[in-house]
Protein backbone atom coordinates (compact mmCIF):
# COMPACT_ATOMS: atom_id res chain seq x y z
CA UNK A 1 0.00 0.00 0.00
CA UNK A 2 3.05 2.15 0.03
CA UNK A 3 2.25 5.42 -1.79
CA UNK A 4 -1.29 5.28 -1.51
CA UNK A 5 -2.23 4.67 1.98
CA UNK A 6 -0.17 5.43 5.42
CA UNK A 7 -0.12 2.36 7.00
CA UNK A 8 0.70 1.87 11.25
CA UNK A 9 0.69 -0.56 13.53
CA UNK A 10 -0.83 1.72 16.36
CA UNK A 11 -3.28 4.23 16.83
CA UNK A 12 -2.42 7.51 18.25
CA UNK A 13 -4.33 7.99 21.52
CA UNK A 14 -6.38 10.57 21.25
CA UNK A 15 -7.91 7.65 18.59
CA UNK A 16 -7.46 4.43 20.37
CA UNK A 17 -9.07 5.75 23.26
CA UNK A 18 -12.82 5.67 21.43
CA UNK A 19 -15.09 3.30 20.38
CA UNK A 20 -14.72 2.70 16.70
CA UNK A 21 -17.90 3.46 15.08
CA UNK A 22 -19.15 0.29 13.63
CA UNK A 23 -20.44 -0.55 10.27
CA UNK A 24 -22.21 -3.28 9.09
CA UNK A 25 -20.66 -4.93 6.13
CA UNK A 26 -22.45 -8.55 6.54
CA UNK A 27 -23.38 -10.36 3.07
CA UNK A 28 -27.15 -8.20 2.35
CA UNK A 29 -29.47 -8.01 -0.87
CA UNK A 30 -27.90 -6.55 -4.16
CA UNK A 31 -24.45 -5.46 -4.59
CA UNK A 32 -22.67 -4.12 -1.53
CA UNK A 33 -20.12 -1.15 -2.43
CA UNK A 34 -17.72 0.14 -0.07
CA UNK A 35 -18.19 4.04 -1.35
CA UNK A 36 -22.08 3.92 -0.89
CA UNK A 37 -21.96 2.19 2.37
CA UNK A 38 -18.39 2.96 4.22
CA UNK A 39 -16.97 5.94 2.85
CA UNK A 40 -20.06 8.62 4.37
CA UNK A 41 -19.43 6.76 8.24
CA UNK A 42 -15.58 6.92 7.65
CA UNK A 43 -15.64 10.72 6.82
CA UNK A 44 -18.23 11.29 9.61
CA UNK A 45 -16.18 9.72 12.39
CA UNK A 46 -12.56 9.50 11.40
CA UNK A 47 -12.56 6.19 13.27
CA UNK A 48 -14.54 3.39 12.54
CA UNK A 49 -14.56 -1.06 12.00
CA UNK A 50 -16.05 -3.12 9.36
CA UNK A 51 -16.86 -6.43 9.64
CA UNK A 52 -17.15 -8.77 8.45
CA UNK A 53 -15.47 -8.06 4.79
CA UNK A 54 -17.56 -8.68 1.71
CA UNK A 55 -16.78 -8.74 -2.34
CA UNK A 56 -17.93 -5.58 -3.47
CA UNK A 57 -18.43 -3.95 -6.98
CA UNK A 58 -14.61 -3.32 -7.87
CA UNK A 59 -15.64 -2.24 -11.21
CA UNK A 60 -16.44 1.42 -10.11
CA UNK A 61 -13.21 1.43 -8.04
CA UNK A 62 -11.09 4.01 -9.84
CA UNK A 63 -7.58 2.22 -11.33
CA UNK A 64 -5.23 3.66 -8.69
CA UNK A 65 -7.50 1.50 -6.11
CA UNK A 66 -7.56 -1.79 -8.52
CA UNK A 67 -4.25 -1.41 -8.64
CA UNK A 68 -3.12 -1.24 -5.04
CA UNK A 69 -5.78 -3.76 -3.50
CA UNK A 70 -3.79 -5.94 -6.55
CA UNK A 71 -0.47 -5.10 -5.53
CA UNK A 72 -0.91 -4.99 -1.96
CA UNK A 73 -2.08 -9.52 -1.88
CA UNK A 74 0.78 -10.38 -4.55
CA UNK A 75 2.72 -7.88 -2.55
CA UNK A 76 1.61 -9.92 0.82
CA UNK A 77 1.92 -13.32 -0.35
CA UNK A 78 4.47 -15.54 1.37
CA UNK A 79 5.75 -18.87 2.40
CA UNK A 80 6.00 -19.69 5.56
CA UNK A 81 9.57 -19.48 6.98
CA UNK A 82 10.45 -23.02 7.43
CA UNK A 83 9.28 -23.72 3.36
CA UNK A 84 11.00 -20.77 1.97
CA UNK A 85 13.85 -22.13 3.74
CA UNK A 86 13.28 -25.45 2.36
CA UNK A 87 12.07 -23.84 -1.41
CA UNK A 88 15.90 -21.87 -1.37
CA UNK A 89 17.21 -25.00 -0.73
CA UNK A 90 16.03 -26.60 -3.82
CA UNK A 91 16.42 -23.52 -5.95
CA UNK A 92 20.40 -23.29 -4.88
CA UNK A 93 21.00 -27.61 -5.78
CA UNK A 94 19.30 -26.89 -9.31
CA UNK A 95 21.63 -26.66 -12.28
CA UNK A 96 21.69 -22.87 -13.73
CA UNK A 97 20.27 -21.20 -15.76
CA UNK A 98 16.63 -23.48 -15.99
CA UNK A 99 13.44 -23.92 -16.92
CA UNK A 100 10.45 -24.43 -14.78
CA UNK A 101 8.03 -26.76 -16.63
CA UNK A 102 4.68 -27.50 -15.16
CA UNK A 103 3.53 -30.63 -16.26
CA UNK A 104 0.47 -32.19 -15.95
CA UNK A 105 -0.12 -36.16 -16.89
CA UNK A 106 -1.22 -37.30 -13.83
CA UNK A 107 -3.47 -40.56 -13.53
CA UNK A 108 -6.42 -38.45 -12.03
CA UNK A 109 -5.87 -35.58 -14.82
CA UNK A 110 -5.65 -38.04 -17.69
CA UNK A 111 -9.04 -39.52 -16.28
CA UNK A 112 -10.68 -36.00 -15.19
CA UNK A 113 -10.22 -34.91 -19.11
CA UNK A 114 -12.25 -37.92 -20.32
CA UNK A 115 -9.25 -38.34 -22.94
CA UNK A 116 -8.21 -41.73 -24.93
CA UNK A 117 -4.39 -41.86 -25.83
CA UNK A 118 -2.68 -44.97 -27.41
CA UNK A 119 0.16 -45.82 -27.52
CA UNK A 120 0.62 -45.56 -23.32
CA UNK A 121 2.25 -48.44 -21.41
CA UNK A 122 -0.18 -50.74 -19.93
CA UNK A 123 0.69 -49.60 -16.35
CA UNK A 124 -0.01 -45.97 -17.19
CA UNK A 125 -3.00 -47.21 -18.85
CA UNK A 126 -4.14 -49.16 -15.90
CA UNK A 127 -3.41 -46.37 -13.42
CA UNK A 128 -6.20 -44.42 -15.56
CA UNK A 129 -8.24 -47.13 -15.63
CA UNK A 130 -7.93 -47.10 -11.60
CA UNK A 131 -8.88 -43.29 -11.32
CA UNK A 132 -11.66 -43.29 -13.45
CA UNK A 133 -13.85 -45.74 -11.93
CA UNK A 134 -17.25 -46.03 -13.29
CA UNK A 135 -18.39 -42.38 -13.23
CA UNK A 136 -16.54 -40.95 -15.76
CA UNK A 137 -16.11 -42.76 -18.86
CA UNK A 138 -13.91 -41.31 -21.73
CA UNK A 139 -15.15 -39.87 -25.14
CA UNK A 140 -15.13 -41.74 -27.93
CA UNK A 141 -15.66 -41.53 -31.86
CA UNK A 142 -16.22 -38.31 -33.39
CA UNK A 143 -17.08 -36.88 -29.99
CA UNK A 144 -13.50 -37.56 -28.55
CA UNK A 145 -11.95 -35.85 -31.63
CA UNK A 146 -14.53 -32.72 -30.91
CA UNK A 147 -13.03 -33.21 -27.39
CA UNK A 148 -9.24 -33.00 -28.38
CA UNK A 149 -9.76 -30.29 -30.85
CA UNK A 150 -11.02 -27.96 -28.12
CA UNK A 151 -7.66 -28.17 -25.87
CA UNK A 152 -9.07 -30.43 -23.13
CA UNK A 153 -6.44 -33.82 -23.35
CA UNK A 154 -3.48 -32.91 -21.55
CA UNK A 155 -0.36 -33.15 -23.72
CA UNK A 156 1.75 -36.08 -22.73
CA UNK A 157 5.50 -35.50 -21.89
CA UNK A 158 6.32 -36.53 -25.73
CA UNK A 159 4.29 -34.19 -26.80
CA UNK A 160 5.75 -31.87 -24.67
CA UNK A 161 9.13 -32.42 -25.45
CA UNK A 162 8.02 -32.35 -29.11
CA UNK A 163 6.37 -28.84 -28.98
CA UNK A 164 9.65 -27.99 -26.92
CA UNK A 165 12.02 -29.04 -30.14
CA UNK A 166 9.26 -26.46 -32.48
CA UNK A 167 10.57 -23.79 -29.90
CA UNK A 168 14.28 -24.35 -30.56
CA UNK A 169 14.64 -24.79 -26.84
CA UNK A 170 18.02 -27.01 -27.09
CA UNK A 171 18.00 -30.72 -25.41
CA UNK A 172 20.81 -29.76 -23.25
CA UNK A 173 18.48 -27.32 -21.44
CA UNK A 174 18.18 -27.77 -17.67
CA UNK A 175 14.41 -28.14 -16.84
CA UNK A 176 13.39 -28.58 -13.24
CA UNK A 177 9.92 -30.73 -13.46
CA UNK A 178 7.16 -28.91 -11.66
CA UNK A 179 4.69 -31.94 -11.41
CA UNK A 180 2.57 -33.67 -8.78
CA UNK A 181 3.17 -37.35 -7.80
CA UNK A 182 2.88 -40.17 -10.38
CA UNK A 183 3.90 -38.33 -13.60
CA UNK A 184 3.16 -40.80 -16.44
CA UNK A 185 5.06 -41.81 -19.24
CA UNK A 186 7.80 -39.27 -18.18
CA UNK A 187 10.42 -40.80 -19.98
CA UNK A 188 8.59 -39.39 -23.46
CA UNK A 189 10.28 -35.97 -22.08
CA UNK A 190 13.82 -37.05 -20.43
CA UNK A 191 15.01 -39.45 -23.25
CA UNK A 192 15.34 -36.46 -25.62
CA UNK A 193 15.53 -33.17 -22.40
CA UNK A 194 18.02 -35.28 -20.41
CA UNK A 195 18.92 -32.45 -18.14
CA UNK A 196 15.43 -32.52 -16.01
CA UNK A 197 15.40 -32.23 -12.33
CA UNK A 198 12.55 -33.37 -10.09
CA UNK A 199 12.13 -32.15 -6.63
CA UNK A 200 11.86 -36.21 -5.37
CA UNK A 201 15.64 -35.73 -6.51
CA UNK A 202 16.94 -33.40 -4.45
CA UNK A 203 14.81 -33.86 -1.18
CA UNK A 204 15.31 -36.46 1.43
CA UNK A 205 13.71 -39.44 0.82
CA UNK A 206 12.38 -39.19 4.72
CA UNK A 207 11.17 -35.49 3.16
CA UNK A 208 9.92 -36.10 -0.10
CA UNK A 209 7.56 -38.98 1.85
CA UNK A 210 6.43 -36.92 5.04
CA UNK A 211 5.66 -33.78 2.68
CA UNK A 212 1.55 -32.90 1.89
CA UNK A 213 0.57 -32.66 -1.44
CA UNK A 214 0.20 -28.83 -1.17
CA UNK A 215 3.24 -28.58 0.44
CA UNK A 216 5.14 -29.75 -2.80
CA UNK A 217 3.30 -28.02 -4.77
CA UNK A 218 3.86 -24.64 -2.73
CA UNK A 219 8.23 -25.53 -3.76
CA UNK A 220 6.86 -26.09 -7.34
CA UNK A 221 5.61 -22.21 -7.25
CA UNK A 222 8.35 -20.59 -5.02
CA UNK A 223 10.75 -22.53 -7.87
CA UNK A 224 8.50 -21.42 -10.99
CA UNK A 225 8.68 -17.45 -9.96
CA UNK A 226 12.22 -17.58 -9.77
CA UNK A 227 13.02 -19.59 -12.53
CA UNK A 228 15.16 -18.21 -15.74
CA UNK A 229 11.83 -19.63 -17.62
CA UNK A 230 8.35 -20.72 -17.21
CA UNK A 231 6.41 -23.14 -19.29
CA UNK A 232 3.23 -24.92 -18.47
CA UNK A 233 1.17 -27.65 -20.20
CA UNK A 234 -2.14 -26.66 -18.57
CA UNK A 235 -3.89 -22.87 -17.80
CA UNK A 236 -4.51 -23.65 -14.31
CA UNK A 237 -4.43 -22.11 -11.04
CA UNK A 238 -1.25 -22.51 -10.00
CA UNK A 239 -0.11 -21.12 -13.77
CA UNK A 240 -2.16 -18.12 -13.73
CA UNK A 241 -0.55 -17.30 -10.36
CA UNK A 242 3.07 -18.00 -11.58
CA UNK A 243 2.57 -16.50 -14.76
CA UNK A 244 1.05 -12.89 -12.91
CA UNK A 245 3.86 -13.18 -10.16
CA UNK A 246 6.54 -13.31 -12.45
CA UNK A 247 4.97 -10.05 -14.34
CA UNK A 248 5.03 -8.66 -11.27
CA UNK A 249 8.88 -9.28 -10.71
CA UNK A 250 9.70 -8.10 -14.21
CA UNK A 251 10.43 -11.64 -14.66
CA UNK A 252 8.77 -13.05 -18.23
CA UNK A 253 10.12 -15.50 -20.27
CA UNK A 254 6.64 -17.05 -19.19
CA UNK A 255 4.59 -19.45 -22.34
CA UNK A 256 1.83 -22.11 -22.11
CA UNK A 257 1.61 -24.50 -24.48
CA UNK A 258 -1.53 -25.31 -26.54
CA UNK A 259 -3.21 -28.41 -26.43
CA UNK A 260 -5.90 -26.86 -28.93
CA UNK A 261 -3.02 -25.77 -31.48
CA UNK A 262 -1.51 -29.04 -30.95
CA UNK A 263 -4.53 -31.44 -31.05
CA UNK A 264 -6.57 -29.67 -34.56
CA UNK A 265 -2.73 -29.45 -36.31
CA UNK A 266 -2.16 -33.24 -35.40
CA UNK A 267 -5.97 -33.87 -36.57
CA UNK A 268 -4.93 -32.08 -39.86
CA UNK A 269 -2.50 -34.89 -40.55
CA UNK A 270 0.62 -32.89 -40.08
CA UNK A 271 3.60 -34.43 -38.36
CA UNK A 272 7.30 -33.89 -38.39
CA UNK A 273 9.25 -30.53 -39.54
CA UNK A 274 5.96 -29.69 -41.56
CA UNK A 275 4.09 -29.92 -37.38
CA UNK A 276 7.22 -28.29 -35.66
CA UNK A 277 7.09 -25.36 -37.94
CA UNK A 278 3.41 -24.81 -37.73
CA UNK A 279 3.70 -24.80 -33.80
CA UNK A 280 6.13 -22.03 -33.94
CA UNK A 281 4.04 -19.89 -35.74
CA UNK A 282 1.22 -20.69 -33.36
CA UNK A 283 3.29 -19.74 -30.31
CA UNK A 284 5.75 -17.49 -32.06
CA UNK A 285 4.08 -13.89 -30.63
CA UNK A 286 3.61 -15.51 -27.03
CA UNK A 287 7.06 -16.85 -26.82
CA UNK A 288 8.56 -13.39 -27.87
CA UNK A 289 6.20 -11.66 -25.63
CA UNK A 290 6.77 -13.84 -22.96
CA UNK A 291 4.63 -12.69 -20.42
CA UNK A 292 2.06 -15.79 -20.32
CA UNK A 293 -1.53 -15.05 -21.00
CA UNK A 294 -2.98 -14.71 -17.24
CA UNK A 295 -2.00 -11.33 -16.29
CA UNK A 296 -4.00 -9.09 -14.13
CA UNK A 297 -4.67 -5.74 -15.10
CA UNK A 298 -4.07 -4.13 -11.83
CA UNK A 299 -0.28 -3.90 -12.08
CA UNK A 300 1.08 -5.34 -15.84
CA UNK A 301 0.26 -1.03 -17.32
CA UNK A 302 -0.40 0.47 -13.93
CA UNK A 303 2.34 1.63 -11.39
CA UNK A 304 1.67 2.92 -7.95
């Protein structure tokens, strides 16, 4: 909030010594807005509490205020000590410079995408067999193509490391693997990247085994925003947040891959140089950008 709003930890006394004036801000009919309902009490008494805090209408906030309530939580946003500890650990045993490369071919993405791929290994294919269950079936015929063509299959590491090759990104590269546990069919990727670091690497077996799921994934953010690079294989949560801190470092170099691009190009028969070069020109303005394609308005052309 620096800039914008004087922020201290106490209240001089001729304040702290009242009773705040309290306004209601509880969940209510309609829209709630902060300059309607806050702003006339707060001028009237200097000195007042809301609670509790609500979503309000931000879109007649003017930019100055978008921008700092946005800069103020990626500002804010931290590790705990004893994992930032543990994240710098890992970031200081990986190979420089390197790529952060967020890839997702889990067993229970595969099945959440409803997505048929051949040419898997029968354990990968039974481990998808395993998380689907009965509920959700995959597509299949013309329906499944429909399917693929919109971007929903995951790309599988060869895939991955194929797009990769379009992008000129050289073999020798060093990529640290930003995945969850039980990456499938990884070896499509490190047979032709053979430079690729995963976390279960470099952490203590005792570690690796006694960490929570969010825990790891937590190192595979700290490790993404302060990577050289920053690619990712889905548009998910954890990428929009990597790809919008890294903005706000000044740090780009950020690309997703497209599944869409990939999946209607493959269904057009091409393959080979005649695929690799049609990929580039796909991703050609987003890789030069580099700045990712889930940035929030509030800082990437506005400066406090």
């Amino acid at each position: 909030m620096n800039g914008f709003v004087k922020v201290v930890k106490e209240l001089p006394p001729e304040i702290s010594l009242k009773e705040p004036y309290r306004v209601d801000c509880s969940k209510r009919k309609g829209q709630f807005d902060y300059i309607e309902s806050v702003l006339p009490s707060l001028l009237k008494y200097h000195y007042i509490s809301i609670t509790p805090a609500m979503s309000q209408r931000r879109d007649r906030y003017p930019k100055y205020a978008k921008a700092a309530l946005c800069q103020a939580c990626y500002s804010a946003l931290r590790l705990t000590e004893s994992l930032e500890k543990k994240a710098n650990e890992l970031l200081e045993a990986i190979p420089k410079p390197f790529l952060s490369l967020h890839l997702r071919f889990e067993p229970d993405m595969v099945s959440y995408s409803q997505c048929q791929y051949s040419g898997l290994s029968s354990t990968s294919m039974k481990a998808i067999q395993a998380a689907r269950g009965d509920d959700r079936k995959p597509w299949t015929g013309e329906a499944a193509q429909i399917w693929r063509n919109r971007g929903k299959c995951p790309l599988t590491p060869n895939e991955t490391a194929f797009i990769l090759q379009a992008l000129s990104i050289p073999t020798s590269t060093n990529i640290y693997l930003a995945a969850g546990d039980g990456l499938m069919e990884i070896e499509g990727l490190t047979s032709i990247y053979t430079n690729v670091v995963a976390k279960s690497a470099i952490l203590s077996s005792e570690d690796f085994g006694t960490m929570h799921g969010n825990t790891k994934a937590a190192l595979d953010y700290h490790l993404s925003i302060n990577s050289d690079s920053y690619m990712a294989t889905y548009f998910g949560n954890m990428d929009k947040m990597v790809a919008a801190m890294r903005a706000f470092k000044g740090l780009y170099k950020t690309l997703f891959l497209s599944r869409r691009a990939f999946a209607n190009l493959t269904s057009q028969g091409l393959e080979g140089k005649p695929l690799m070069e049609a990929l580039w020109k796909v991703h050609k303005d987003d890789f030069i950008m580099g700045r990712g394609s889930a940035l929030s308005d509030c800082f990437c052309e506005f400066k406090l």
